[in-house]
Protein backbone atom coordinates (compact mmCIF):
# COMPACT_ATOMS: atom_id res chain seq x y z
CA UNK A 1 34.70 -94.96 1.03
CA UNK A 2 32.90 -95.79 -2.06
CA UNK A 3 35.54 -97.37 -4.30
CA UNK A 4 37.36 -100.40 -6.76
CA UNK A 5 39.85 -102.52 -6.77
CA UNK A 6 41.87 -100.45 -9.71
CA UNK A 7 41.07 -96.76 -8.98
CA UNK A 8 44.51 -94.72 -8.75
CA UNK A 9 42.32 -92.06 -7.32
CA UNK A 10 40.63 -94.57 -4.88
CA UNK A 11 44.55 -95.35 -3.84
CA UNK A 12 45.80 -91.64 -3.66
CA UNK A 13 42.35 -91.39 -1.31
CA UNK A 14 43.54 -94.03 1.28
CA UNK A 15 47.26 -92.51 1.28
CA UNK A 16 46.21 -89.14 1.78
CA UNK A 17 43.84 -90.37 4.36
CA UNK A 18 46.12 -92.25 6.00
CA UNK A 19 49.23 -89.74 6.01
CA UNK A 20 46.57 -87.64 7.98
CA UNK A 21 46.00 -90.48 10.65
CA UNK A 22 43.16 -92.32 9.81
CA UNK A 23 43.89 -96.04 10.68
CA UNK A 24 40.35 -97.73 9.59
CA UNK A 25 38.94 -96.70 6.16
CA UNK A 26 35.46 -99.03 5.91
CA UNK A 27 35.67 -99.97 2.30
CA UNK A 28 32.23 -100.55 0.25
CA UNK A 29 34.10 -102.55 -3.31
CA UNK A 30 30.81 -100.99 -6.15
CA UNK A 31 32.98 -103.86 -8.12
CA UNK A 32 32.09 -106.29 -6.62
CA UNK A 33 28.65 -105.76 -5.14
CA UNK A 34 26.65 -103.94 -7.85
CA UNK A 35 23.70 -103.42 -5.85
CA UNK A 36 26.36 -100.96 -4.04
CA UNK A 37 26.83 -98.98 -6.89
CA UNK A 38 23.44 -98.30 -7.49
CA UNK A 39 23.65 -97.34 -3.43
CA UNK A 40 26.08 -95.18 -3.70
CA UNK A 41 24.55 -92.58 -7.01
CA UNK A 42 21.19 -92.65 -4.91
CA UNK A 43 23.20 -91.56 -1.57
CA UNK A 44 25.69 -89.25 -3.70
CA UNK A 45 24.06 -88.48 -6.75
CA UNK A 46 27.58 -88.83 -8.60
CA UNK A 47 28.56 -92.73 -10.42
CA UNK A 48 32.53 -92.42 -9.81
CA UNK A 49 34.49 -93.76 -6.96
CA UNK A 50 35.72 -93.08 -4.70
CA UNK A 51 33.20 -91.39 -2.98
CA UNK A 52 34.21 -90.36 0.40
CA UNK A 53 32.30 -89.99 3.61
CA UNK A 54 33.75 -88.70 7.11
CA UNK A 55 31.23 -89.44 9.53
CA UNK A 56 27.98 -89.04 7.89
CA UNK A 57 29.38 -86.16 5.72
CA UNK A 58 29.61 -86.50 2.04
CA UNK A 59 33.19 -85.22 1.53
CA UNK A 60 33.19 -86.23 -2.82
CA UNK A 61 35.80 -87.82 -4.69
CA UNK A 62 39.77 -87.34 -4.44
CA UNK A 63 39.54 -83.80 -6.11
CA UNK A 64 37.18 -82.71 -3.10
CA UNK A 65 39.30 -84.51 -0.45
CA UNK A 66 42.51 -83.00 -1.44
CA UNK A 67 40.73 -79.90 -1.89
CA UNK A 68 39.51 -79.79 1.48
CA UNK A 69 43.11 -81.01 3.18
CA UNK A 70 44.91 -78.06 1.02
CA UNK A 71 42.59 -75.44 3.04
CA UNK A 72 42.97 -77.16 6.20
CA UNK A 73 40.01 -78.78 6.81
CA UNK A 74 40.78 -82.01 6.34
CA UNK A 75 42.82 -82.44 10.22
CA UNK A 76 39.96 -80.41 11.99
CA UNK A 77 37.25 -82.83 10.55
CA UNK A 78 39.01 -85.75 11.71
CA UNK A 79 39.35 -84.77 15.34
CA UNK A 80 35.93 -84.00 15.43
């Protein structure tokens, strides 16, 4: 996850990810590293954090993830 260290959304990311089971969350801080900002709109084309990935799959910001765990498919990409 593509995030900083005062994001609310960035925070209600990790909780939501974590009240699904997800115990490690690899954290890339755009505050801190710019050069990971400018990573992160070429891989996403989008300049807010968080940016989530599952996997290798793009999932978007906090709108997208809660989006996706509201129509239950947020547990079945996990287990996979």
């Amino acid at each position: 996850m593509y995030r900083t260290a005062t994001c609310p959304w960035c925070e209600r990311a990790e909780q939501l990810l974590r009240a699904r089971g997800v115990e490690r969350i690899e954290e890339i801080r755009v505050d801190l590293e710019p050069g990971q900002r400018e990573a992160m709109i070429a891989r996403t084309g989008r300049r807010t954090v968080p940016q989530i990935y599952i996997g290798e799959r793009h999932i978007g910001g906090f709108d997208d993830l809660d989006a996706l765990d509201r129509d239950g498919g947020l547990l079945p990409l996990l287990r996979a």
